[in-house]
Protein backbone atom coordinates (compact mmCIF):
# COMPACT_ATOMS: atom_id res chain seq x y z
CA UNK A 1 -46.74 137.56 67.80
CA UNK A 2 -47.45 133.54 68.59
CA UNK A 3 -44.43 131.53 67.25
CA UNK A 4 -45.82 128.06 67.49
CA UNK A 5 -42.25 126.73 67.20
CA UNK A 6 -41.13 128.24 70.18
CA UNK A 7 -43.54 126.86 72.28
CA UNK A 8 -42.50 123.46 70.45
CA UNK A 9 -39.02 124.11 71.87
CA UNK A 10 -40.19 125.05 75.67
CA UNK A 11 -42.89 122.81 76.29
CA UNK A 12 -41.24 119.92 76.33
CA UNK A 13 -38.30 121.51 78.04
CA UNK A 14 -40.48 122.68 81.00
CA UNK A 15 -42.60 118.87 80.88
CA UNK A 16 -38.95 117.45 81.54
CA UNK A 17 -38.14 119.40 84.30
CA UNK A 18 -41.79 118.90 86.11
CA UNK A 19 -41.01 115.23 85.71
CA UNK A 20 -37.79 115.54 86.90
CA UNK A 21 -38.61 117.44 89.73
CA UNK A 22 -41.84 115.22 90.98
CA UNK A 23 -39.24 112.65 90.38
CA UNK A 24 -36.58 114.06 92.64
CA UNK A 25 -39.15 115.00 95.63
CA UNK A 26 -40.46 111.91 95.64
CA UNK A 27 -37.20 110.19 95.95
CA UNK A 28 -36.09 112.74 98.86
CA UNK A 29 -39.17 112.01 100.51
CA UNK A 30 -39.01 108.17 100.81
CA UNK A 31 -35.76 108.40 101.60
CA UNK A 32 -36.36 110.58 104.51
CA UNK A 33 -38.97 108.02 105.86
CA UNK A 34 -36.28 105.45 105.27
CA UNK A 35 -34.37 107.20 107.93
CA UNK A 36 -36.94 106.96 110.03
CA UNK A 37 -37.99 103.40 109.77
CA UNK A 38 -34.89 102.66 110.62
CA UNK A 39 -33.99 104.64 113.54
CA UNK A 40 -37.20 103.04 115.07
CA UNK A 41 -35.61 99.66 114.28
CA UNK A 42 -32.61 100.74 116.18
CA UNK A 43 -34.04 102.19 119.47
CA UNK A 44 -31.31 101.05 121.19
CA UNK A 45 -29.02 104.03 119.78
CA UNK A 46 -31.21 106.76 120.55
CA UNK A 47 -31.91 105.66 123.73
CA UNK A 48 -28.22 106.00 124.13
CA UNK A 49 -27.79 109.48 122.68
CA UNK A 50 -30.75 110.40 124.92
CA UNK A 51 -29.28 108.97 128.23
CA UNK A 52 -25.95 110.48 127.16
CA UNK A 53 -28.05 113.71 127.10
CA UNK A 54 -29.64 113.39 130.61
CA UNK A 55 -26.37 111.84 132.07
CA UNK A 56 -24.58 115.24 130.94
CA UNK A 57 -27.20 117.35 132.67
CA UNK A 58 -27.49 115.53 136.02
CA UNK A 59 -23.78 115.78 136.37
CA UNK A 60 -24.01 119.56 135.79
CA UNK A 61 -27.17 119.98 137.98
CA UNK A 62 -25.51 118.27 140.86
CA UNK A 63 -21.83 119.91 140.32
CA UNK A 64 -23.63 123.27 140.55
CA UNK A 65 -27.08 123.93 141.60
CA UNK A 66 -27.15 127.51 139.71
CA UNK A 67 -25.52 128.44 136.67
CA UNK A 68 -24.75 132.36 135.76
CA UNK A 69 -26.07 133.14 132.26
CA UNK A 70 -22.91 132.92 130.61
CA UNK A 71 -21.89 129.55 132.15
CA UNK A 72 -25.48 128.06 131.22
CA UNK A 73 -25.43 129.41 127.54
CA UNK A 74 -22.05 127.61 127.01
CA UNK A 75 -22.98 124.26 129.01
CA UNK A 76 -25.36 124.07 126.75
CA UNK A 77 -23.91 124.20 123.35
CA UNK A 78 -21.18 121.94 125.16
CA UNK A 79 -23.77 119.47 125.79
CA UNK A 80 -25.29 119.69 121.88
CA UNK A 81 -22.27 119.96 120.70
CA UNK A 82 -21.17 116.46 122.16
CA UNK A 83 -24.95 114.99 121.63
CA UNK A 84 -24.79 116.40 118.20
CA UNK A 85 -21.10 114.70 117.39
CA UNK A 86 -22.63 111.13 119.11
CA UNK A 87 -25.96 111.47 117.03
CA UNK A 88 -25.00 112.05 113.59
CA UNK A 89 -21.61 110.09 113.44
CA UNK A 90 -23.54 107.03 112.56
CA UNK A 91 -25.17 108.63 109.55
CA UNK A 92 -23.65 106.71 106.70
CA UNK A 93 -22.58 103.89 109.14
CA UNK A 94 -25.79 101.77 108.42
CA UNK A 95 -25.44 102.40 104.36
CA UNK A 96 -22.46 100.85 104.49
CA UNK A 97 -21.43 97.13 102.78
CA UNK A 98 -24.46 95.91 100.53
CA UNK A 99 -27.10 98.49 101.18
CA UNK A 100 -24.20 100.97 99.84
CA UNK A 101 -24.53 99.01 96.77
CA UNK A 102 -28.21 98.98 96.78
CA UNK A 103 -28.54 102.42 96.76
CA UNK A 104 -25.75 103.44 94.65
CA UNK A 105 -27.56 101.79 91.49
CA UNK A 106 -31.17 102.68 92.25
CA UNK A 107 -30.52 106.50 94.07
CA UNK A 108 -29.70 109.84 93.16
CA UNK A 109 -26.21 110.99 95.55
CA UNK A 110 -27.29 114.33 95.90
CA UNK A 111 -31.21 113.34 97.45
CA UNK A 112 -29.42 110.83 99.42
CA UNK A 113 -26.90 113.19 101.14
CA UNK A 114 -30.26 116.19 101.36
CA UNK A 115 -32.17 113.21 102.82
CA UNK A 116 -29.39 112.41 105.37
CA UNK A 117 -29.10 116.14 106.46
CA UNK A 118 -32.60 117.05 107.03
CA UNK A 119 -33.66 113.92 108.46
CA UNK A 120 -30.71 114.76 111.12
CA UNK A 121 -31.81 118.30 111.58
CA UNK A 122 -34.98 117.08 112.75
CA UNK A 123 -33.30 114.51 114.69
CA UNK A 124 -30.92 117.14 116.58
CA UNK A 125 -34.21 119.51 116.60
CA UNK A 126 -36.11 117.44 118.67
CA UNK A 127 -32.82 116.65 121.01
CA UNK A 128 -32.35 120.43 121.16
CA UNK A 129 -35.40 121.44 122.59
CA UNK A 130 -35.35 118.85 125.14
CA UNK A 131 -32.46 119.40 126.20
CA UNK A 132 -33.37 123.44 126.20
CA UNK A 133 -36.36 122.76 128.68
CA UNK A 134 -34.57 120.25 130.64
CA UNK A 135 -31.86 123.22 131.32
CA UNK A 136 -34.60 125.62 131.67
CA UNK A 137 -36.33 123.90 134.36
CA UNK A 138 -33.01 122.59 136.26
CA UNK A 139 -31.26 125.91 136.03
CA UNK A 140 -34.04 128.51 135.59
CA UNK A 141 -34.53 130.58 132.20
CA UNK A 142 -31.57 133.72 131.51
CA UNK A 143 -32.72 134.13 128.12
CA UNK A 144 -33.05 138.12 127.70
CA UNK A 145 -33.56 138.62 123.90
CA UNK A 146 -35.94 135.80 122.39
CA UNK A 147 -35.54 136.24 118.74
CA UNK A 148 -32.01 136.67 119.00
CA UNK A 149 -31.93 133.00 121.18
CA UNK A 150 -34.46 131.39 118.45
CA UNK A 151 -32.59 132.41 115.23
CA UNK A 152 -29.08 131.23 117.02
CA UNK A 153 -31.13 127.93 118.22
CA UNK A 154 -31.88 126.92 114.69
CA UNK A 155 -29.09 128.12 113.00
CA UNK A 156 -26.70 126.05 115.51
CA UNK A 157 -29.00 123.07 114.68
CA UNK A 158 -28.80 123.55 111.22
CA UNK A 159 -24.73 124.04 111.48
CA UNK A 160 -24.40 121.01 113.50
CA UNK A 161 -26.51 118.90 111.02
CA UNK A 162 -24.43 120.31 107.75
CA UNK A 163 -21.45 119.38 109.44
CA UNK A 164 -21.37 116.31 110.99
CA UNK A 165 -23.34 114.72 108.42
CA UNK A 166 -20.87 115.56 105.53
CA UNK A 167 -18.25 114.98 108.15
CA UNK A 168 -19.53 111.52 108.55
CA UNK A 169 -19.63 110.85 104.90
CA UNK A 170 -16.34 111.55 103.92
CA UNK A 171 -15.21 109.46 107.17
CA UNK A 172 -17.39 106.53 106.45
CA UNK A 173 -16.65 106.23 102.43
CA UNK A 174 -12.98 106.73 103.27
CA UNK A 175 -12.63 103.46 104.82
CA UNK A 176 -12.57 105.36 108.58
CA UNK A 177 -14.19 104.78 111.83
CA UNK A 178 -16.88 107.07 113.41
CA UNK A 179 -13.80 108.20 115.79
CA UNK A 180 -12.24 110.21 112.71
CA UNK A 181 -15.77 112.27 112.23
CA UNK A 182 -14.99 114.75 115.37
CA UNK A 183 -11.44 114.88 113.74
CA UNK A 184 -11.71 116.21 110.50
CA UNK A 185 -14.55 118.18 112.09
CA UNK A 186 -12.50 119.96 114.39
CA UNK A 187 -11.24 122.76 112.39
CA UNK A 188 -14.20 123.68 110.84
CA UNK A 189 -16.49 123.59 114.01
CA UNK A 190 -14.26 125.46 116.08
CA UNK A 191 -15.26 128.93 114.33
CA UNK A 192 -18.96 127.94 114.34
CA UNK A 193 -19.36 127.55 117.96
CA UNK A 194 -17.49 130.46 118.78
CA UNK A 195 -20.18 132.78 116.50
CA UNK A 196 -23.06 130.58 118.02
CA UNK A 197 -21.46 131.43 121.53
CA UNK A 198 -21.33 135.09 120.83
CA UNK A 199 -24.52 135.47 119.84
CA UNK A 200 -26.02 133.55 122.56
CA UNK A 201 -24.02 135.36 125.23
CA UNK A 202 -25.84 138.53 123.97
CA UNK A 203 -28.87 136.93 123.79
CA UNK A 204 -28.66 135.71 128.04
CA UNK A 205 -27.04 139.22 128.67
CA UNK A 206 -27.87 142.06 126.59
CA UNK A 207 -24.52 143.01 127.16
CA UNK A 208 -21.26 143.94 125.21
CA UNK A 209 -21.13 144.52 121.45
CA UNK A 210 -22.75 142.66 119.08
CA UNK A 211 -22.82 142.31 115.17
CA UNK A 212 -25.75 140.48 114.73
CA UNK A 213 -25.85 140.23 111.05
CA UNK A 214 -22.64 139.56 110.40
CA UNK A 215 -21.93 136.79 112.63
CA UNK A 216 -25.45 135.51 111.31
CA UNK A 217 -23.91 135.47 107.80
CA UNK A 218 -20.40 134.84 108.33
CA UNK A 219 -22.40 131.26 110.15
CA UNK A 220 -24.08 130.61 106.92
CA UNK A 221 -21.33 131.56 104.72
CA UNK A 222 -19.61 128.68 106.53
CA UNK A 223 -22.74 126.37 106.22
CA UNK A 224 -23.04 127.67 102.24
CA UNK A 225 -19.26 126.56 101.59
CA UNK A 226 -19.25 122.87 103.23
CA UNK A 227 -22.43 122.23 101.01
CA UNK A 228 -21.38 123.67 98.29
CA UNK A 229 -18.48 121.55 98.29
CA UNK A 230 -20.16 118.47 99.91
CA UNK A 231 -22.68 118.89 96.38
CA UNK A 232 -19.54 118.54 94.69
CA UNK A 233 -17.12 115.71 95.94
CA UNK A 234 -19.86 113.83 97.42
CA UNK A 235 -20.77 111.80 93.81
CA UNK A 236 -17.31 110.65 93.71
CA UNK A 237 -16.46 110.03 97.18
CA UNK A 238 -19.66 107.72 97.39
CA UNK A 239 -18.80 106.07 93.91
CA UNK A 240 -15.41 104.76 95.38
């Protein structure tokens, strides 16, 4: 039976949260492009990560000429690991001071910190797969079980992004130096490389036991929990 006074009661309800919504994206959206206007600006400091990247691998290429599966596999997490920590400890560096201000009266906190991780996902995604085919052609391909290798790939990218961008947040609004990021980091990265290394050792050996789904979720458990509570301090950490 048509109640018109219900529909008085939702529409405006569901008119609200289209607005909001709309709203929201579009505010995520330019403030992705933000990121990347100025990263361009500052070419200087990906260069840097990128030499950092090639300077790694040329060491390891001419300290050994052949890696065994195992020893490639963790090489390179080592090397994203440590491209990953140089990368994204800058992230709330250049809000700092008066743009901090600037964007604390005009921008949502949570699309600023959602803008912040996916724009360095993408960032780290694009250093990740070069640095994947740079290992690939220096030390040849192990990789046995592709979809095993892909779903690690991104999930470690993903991890690493989570992280060290909340990681950089609560170092940079705490009145701390991009040296206290890999800190605080440290006990919270340690069990998500291990899983990331034990599923890409099965994944270059098709050896050994392996409990693929759990040490998938047990990964994003970890990932669910720091932005879960990320979502929560974040607002008040930025506000001070």
């Amino acid at each position: 039976m048509y109640n018109p006074s219900i529909r008085s009661l939702k529409e405006p309800d569901l008119l609200y949260l289209y607005i909001f919504g709309k709203s929201m994206f579009k505010q995520l959206s330019r403030l992705i492009i933000k990121e990347f206007q100025l990263e361009w600006r500052q070419k200087y400091a990906l260069g840097g990560i990128v030499l950092y990247v090639a300077a790694s691998m040329m060491l390891v290429f001419l300290s050994t000429y052949s890696l065994q599966p195992i020893m490639w596999i963790t090489f390179f997490w080592l090397m994203m690991l440590f491209a990953a920590i140089n990368a994204l400890a800058k992230s709330f560096m250049q809000d700092s001071g008066e743009r901090q201000l600037y964007f604390y009266q005009l921008v949502n906190p949570y699309m600023l910190l959602l803008s912040k991780i996916i724009y360095n996902f993408l960032l780290l995604l694009l250093m990740s797969v070069i640095g994947l085919l740079a290992f690939i052609i220096l030390f040849n391909n192990p990789i046995v079980e592709y979809t095993i290798f892909v779903t690690v790939f991104f999930l470690g990218v993903l991890s690493f992004s989570i992280l060290f961008t909340v990681m950089s947040s609560i170092a940079t609004q705490s009145g701390g130096s991009s040296v206290i990021m890999p800190i605080i980091s440290f006990p919270v990265i340690v069990p998500v490389f291990v899983l990331l290394l034990k599923l890409s050792k099965y994944a270059v050996t098709s050896t050994g036991t392996l409990n693929y789904a759990q040490d998938v979720l047990s990964v994003l458990a970890i990932n669910v929990a720091i932005l879960s509570v990320a979502f929560l301090l974040f607002p008040y950490i930025w506000r001070n």
